[in-house]
N, C-alpha and C. Protein backbone atom coordinates (compact mmCIF):
# COMPACT_ATOMS: atom_id res chain seq x y z
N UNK A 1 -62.24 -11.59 -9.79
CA UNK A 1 -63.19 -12.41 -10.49
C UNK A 1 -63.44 -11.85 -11.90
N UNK A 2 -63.89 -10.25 -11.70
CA UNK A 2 -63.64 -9.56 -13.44
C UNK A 2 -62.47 -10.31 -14.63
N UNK A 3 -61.22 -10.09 -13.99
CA UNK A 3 -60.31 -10.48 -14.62
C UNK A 3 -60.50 -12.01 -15.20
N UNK A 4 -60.74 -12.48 -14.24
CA UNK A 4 -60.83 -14.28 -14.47
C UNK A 4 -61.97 -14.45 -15.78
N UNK A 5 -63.11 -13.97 -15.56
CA UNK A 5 -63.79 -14.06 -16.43
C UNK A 5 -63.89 -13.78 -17.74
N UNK A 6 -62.86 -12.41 -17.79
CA UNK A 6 -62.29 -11.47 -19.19
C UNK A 6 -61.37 -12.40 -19.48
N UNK A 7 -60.69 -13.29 -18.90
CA UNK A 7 -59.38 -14.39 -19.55
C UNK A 7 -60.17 -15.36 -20.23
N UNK A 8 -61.31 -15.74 -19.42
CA UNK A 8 -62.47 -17.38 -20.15
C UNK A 8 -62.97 -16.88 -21.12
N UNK A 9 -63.79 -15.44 -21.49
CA UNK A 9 -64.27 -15.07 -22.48
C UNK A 9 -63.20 -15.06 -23.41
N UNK A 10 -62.42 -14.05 -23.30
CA UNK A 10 -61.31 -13.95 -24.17
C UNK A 10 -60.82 -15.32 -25.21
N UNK A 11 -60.37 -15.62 -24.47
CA UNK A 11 -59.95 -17.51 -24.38
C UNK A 11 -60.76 -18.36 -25.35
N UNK A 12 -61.87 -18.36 -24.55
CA UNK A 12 -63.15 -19.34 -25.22
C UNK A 12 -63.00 -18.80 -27.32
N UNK A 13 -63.06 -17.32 -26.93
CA UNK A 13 -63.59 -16.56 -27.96
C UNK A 13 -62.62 -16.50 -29.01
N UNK A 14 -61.10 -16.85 -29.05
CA UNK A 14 -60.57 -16.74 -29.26
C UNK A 14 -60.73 -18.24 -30.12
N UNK A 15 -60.69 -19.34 -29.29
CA UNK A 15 -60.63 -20.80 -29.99
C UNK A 15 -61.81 -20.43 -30.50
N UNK A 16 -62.84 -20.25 -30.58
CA UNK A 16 -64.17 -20.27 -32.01
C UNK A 16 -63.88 -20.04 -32.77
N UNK A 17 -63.22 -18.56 -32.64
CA UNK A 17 -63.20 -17.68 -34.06
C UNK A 17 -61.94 -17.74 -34.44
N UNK A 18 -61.07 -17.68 -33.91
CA UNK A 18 -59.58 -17.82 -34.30
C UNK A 18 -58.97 -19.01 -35.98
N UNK A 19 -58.17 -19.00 -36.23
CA UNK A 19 -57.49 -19.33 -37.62
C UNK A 19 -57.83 -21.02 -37.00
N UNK A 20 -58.33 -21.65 -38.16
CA UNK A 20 -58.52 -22.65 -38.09
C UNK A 20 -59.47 -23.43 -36.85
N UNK A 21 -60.18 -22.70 -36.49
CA UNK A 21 -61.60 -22.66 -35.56
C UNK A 21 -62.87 -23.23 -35.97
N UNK A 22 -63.74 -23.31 -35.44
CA UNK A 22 -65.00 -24.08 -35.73
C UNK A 22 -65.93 -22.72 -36.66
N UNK A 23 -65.62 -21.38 -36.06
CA UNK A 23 -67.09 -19.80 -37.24
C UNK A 23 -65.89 -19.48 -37.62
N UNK A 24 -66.62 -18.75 -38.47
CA UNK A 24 -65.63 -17.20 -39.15
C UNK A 24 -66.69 -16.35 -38.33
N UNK A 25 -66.04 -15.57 -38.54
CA UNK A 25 -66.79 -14.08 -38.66
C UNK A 25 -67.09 -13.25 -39.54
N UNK A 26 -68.26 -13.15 -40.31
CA UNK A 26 -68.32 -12.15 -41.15
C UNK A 26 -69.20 -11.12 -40.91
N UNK A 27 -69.20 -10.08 -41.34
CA UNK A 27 -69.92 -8.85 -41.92
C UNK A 27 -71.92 -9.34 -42.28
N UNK A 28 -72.25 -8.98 -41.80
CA UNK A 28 -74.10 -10.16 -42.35
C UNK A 28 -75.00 -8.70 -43.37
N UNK A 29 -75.90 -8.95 -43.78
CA UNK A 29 -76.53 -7.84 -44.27
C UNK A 29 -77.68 -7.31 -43.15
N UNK A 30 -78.31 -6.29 -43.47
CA UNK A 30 -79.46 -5.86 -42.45
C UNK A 30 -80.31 -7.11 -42.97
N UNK A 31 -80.23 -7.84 -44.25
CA UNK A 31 -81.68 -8.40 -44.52
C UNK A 31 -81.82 -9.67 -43.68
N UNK A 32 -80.42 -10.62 -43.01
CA UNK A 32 -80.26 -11.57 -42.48
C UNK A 32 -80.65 -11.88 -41.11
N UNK A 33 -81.20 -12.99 -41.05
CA UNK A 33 -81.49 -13.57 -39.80
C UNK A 33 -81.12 -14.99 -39.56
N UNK A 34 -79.91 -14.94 -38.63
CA UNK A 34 -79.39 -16.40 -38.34
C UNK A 34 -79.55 -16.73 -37.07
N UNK A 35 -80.91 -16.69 -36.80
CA UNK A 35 -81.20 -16.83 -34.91
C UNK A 35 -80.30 -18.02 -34.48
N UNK A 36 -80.56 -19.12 -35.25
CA UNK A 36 -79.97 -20.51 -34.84
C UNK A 36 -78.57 -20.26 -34.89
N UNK A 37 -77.98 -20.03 -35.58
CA UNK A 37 -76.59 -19.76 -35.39
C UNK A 37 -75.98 -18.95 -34.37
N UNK A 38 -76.61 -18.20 -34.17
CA UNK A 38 -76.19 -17.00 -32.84
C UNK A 38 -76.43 -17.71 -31.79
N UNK A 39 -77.82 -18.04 -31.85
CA UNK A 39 -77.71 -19.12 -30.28
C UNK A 39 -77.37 -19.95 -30.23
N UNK A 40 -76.65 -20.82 -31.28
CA UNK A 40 -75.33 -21.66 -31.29
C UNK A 40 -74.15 -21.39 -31.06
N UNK A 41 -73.80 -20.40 -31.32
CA UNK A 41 -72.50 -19.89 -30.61
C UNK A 41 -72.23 -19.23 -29.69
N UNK A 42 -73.70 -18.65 -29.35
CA UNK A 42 -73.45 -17.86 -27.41
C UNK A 42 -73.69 -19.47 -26.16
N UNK A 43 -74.60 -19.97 -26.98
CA UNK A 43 -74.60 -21.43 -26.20
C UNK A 43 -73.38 -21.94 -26.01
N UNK A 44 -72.73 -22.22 -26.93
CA UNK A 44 -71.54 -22.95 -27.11
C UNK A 44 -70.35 -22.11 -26.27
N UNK A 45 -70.25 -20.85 -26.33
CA UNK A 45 -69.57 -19.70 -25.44
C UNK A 45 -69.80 -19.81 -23.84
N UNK A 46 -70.95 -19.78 -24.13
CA UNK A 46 -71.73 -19.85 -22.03
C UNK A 46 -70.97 -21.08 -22.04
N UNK A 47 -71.43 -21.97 -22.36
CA UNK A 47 -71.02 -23.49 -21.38
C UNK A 47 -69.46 -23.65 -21.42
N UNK A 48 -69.02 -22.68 -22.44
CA UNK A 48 -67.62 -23.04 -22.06
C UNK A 48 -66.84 -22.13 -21.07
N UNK A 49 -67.20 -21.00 -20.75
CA UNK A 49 -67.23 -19.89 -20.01
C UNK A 49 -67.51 -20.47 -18.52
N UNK A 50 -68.65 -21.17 -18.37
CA UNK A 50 -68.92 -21.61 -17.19
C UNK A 50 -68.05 -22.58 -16.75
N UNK A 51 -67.90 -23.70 -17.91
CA UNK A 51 -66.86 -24.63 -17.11
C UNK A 51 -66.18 -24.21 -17.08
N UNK A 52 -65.43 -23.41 -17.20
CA UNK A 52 -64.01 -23.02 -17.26
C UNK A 52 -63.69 -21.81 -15.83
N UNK A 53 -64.79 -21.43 -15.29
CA UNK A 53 -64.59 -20.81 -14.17
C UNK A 53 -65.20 -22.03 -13.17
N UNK A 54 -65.71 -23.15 -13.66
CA UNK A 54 -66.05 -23.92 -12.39
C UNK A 54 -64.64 -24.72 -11.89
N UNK A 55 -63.43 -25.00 -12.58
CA UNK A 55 -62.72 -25.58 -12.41
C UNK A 55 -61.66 -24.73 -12.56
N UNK A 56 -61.90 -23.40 -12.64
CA UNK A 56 -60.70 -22.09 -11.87
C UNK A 56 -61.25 -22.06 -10.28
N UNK A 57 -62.53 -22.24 -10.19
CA UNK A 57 -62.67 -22.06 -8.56
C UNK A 57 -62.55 -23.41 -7.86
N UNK A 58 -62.78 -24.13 -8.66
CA UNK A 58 -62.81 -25.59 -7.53
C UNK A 58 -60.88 -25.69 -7.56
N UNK A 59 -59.72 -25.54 -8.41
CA UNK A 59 -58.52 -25.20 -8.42
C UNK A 59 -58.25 -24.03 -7.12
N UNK A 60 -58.79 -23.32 -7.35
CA UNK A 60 -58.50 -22.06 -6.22
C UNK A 60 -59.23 -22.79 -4.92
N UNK A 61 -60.34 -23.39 -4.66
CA UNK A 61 -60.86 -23.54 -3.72
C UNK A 61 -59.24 -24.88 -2.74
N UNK A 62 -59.15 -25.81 -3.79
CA UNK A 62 -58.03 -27.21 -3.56
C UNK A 62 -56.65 -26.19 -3.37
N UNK A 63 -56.33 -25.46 -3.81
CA UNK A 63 -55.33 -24.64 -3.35
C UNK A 63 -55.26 -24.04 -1.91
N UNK A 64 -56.62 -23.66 -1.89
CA UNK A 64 -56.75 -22.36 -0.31
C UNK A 64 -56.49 -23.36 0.84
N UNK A 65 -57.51 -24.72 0.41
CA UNK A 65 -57.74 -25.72 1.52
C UNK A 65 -56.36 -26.43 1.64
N UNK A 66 -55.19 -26.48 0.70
CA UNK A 66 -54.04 -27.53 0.68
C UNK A 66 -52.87 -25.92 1.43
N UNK A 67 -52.89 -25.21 1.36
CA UNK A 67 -52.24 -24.08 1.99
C UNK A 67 -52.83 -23.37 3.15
N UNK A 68 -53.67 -23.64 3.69
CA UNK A 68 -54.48 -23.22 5.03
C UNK A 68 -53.54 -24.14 5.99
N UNK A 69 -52.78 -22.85 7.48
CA UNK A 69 -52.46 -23.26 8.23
C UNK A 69 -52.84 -22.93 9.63
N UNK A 70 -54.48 -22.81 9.36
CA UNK A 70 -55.00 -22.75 10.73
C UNK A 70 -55.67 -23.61 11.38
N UNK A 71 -55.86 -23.85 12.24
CA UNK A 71 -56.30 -25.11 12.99
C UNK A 71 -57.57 -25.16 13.30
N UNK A 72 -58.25 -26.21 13.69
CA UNK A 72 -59.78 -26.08 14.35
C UNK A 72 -59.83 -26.79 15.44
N UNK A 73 -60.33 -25.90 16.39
CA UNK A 73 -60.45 -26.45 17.40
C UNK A 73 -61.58 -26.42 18.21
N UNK A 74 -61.98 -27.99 18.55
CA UNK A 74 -63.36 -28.02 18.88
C UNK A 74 -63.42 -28.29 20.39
N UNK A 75 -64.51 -27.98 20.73
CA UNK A 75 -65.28 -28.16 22.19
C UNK A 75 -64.66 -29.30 22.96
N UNK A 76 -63.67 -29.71 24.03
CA UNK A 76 -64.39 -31.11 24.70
C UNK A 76 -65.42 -31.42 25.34
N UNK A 77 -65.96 -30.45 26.48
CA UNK A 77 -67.14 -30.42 26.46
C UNK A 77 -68.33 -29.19 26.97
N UNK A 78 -69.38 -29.37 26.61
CA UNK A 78 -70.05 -28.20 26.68
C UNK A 78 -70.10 -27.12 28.13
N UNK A 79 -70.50 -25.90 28.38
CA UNK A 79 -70.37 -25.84 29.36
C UNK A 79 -71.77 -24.89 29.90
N UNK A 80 -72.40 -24.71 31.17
CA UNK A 80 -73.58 -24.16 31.23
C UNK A 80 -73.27 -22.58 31.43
């Protein structure tokens, strides 16, 4: 799960900031305060972070269930 998550961060973090991306990154001074911007881009990070492991597990989950070859087998009938 570590790993998975270090690939979405990575990933995510990569399309923001990367060459021809939505931020740059720069260097800020001590005197600056860009609250809105920071929590614009950890916002924008989380939700993409999250979807992106909700549909690595619901993928892994449709995998386990389409490759499971054990059977279930239920009761015919009860017994005292």
């Amino acid at each position: 799960m570590q790993k998975l998550v270090y690939e979405l961060v990575r990933e995510r973090a990569a399309a923001m900031f990367g060459p021809g991306s939505s931020f740059a990154v720069t260097l800020r001074r001590s005197d600056e305060n860009e609250t809105m911007f920071t929590e614009t881009v950890v916002e924008t990070l989380a939700w993409d972070v999250s979807l992106g492991l909700e549909g690595a597990m619901t993928a892994s989950a449709a995998t386990a269930a389409a490759t499971s070859t054990g059977s279930i087998k239920l009761p015919t009938r009860l017994t005292a």
